[in-house]
Protein backbone atom coordinates (compact mmCIF):
# COMPACT_ATOMS: atom_id res chain seq x y z
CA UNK A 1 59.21 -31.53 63.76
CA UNK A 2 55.94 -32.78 64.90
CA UNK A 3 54.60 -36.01 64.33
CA UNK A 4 50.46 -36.61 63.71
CA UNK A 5 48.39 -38.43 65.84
CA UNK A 6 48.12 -41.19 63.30
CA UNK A 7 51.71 -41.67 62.27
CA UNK A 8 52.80 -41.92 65.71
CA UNK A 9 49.74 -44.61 66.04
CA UNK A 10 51.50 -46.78 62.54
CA UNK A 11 54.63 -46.42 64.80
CA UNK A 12 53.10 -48.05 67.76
CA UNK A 13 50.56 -50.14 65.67
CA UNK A 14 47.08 -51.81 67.49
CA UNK A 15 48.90 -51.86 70.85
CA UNK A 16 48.70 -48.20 71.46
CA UNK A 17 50.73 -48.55 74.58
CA UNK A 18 51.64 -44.99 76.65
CA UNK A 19 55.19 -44.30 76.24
CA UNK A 20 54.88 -41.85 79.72
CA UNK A 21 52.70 -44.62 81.91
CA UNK A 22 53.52 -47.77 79.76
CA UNK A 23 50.04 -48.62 80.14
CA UNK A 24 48.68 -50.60 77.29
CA UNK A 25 44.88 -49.05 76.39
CA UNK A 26 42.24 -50.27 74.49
CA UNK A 27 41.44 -46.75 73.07
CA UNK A 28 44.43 -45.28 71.15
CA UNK A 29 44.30 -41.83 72.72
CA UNK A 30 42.46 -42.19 75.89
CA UNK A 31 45.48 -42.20 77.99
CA UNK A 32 46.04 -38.88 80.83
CA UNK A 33 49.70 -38.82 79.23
CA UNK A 34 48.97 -38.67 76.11
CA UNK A 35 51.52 -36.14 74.56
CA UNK A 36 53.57 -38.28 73.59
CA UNK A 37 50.78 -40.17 71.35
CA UNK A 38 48.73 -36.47 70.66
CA UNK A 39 51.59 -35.55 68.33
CA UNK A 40 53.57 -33.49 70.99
CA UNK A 41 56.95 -35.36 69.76
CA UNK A 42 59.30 -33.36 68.76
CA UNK A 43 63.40 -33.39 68.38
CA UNK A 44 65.18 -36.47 68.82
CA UNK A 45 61.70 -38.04 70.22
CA UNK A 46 60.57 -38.11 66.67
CA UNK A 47 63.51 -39.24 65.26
CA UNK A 48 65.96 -41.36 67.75
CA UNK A 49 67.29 -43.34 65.02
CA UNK A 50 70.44 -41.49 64.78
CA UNK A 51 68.44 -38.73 63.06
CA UNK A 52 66.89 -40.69 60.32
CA UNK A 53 63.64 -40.95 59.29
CA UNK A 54 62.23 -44.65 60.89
CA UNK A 55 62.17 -46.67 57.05
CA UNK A 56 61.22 -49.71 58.65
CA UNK A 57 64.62 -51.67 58.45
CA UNK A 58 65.58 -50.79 62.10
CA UNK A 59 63.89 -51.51 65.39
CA UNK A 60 61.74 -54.86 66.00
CA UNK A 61 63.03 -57.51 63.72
CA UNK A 62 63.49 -61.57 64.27
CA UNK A 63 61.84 -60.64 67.72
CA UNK A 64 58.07 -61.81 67.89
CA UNK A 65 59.96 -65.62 68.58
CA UNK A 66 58.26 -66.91 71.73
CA UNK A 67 60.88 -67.03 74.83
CA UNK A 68 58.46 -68.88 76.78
CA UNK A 69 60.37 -72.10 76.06
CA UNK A 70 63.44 -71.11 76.50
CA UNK A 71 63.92 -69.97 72.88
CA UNK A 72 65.47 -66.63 71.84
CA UNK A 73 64.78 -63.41 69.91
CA UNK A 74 66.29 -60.75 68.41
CA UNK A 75 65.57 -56.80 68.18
CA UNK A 76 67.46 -53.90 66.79
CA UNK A 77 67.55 -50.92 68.67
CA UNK A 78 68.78 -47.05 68.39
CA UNK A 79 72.37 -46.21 69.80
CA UNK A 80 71.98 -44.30 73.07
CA UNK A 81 71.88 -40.60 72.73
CA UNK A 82 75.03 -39.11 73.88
CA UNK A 83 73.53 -37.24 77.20
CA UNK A 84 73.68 -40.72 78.58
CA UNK A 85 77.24 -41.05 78.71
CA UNK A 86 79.41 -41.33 81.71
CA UNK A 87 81.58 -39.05 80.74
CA UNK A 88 79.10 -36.48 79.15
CA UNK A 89 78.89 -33.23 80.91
CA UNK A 90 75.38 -32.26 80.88
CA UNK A 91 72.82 -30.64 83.06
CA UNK A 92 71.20 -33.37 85.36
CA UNK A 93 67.52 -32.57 83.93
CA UNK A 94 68.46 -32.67 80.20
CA UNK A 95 70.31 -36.64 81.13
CA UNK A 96 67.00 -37.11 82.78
CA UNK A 97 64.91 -36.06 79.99
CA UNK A 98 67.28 -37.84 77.34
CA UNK A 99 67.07 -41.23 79.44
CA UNK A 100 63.76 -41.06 79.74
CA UNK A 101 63.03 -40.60 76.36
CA UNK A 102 65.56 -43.40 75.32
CA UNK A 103 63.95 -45.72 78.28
CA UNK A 104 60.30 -45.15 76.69
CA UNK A 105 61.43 -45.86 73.05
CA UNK A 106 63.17 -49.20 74.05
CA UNK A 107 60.02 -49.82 75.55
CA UNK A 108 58.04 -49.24 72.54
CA UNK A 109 60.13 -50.90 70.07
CA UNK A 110 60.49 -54.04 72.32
CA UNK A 111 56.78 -54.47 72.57
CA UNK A 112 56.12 -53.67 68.65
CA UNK A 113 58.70 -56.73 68.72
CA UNK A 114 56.46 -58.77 70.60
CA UNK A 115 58.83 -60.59 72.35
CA UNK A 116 57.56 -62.80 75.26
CA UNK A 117 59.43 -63.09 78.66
CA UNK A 118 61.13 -66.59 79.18
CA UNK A 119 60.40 -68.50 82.15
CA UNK A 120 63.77 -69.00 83.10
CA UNK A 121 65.18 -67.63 86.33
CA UNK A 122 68.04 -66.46 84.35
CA UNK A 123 68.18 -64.43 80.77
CA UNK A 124 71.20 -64.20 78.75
CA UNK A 125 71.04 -60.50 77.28
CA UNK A 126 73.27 -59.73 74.92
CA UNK A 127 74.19 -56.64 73.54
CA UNK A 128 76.10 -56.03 70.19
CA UNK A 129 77.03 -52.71 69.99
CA UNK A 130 77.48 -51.24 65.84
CA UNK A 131 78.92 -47.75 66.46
CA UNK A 132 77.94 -44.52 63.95
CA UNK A 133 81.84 -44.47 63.33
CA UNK A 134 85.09 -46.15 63.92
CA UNK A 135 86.05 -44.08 67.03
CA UNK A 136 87.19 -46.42 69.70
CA UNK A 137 84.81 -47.11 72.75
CA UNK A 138 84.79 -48.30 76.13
CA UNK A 139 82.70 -51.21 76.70
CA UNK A 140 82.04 -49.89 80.27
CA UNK A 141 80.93 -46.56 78.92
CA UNK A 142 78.57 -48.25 76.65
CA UNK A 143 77.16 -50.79 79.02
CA UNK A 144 76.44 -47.82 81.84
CA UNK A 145 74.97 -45.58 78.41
CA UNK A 146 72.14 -48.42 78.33
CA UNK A 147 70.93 -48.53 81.07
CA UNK A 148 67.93 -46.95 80.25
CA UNK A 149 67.66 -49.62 77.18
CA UNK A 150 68.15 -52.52 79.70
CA UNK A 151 65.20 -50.73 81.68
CA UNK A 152 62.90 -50.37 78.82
CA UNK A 153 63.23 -53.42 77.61
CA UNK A 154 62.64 -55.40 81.28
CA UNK A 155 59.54 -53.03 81.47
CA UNK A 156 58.69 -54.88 77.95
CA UNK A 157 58.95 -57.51 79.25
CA UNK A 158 56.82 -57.22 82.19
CA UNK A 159 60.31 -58.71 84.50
CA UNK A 160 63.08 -57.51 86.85
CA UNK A 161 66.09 -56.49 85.17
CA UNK A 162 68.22 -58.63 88.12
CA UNK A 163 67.30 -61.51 85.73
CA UNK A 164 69.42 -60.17 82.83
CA UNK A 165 72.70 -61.85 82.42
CA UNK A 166 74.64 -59.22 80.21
CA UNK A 167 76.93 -59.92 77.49
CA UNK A 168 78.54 -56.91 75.63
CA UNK A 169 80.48 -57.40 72.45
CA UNK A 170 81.80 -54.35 70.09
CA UNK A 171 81.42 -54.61 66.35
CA UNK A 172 83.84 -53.60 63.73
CA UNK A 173 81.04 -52.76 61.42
CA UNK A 174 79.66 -49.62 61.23
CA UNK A 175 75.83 -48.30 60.65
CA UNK A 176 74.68 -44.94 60.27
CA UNK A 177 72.98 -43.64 63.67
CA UNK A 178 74.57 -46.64 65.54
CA UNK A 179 72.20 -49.00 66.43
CA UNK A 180 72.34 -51.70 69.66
CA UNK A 181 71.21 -55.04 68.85
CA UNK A 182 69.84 -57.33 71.40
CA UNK A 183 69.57 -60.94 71.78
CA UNK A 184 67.51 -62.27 74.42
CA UNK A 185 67.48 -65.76 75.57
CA UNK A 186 66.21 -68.36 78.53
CA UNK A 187 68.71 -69.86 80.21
CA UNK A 188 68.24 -73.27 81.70
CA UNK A 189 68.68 -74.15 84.79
């Protein structure tokens, strides 16, 4: 499946912001790595959502709070693809793809949040995990699966990652696709 120029540009709204360079740009398509805006995007690219066409209801939602102040916010974000597991055994260049791809969406989605970095030296970052099904999981597993989110979302950001205090909690509900929400917060000093 290949998505247009211009629906990948409603995706990514005004900010047109390279999901290879993370560069933002004043013109939508003047960026060198532009395949992923030229409507190049294809596979699970197109459609990380656990598959499903992107309604609206998932990705950025109570997030465009400012953290400036210490406040927090709140995005919603696809479940890691399974290439990105521990214990998956996959060719080193397709986990590299998949993590890459993963790393630029979280990236995408954070900013389309527009979720401001706190100024605290320390950021609570909280992850709720809502599995696809009711197969047990290892929170380990999970945490090391998201790293690439974690990434993507301190290049959001415009921070380190080392600021992130992670918190990991499991839910007992269930969502089609999975998703991974996040909850980021200042902490004061």
């Amino acid at each position: 499946m290949t998505i247009s120029r211009f629906d990948m540009q409603a995706r990514l709204g005004d900010d047109a912001i390279c999901g290879q360079c993370w560069i933002d740009r004043d013109e939508p398509f003047g960026c060198a790595c532009e395949s992923l805006l030229a409507g190049e995007v294809t596979g699970t690219e197109a459609l990380r959502d656990g598959g499903q066409q992107d309604d609206g209801s998932r990705g950025a939602r109570d997030g465009a709070k400012d953290l400036a102040t210490g406040g927090s916010g709140m995005i919603v974000l696809p479940w890691p693809p399974k290439e990105l597991s521990p214990n998956a055994r996959v060719h080193w260049a397709k986990k590299s793809k998949a993590a890459k791809q993963y790393r630029a969406e979280c990236f995408l989605l954070t900013k389309k949040a527009g979720i401001a970095a706190p100024l605290a030296d320390e950021i609570l970052f909280a992850l709720e995990f809502v599995p696809p099904d009711r197969r047990k999981r290892d929170d380990d597993n999970l945490l090391a699966s998201c790293k690439a989110l974690r990434d993507g979302v301190a290049d959001a950001l415009g921070i380190d990652d080392n600021r992130f205090i992670t918190q990991l909690r499991i839910s007992r509900e269930t969502v089609k696709g999975g998703e991974v929400r996040v909850r980021i917060q200042g902490e004061s000093a």
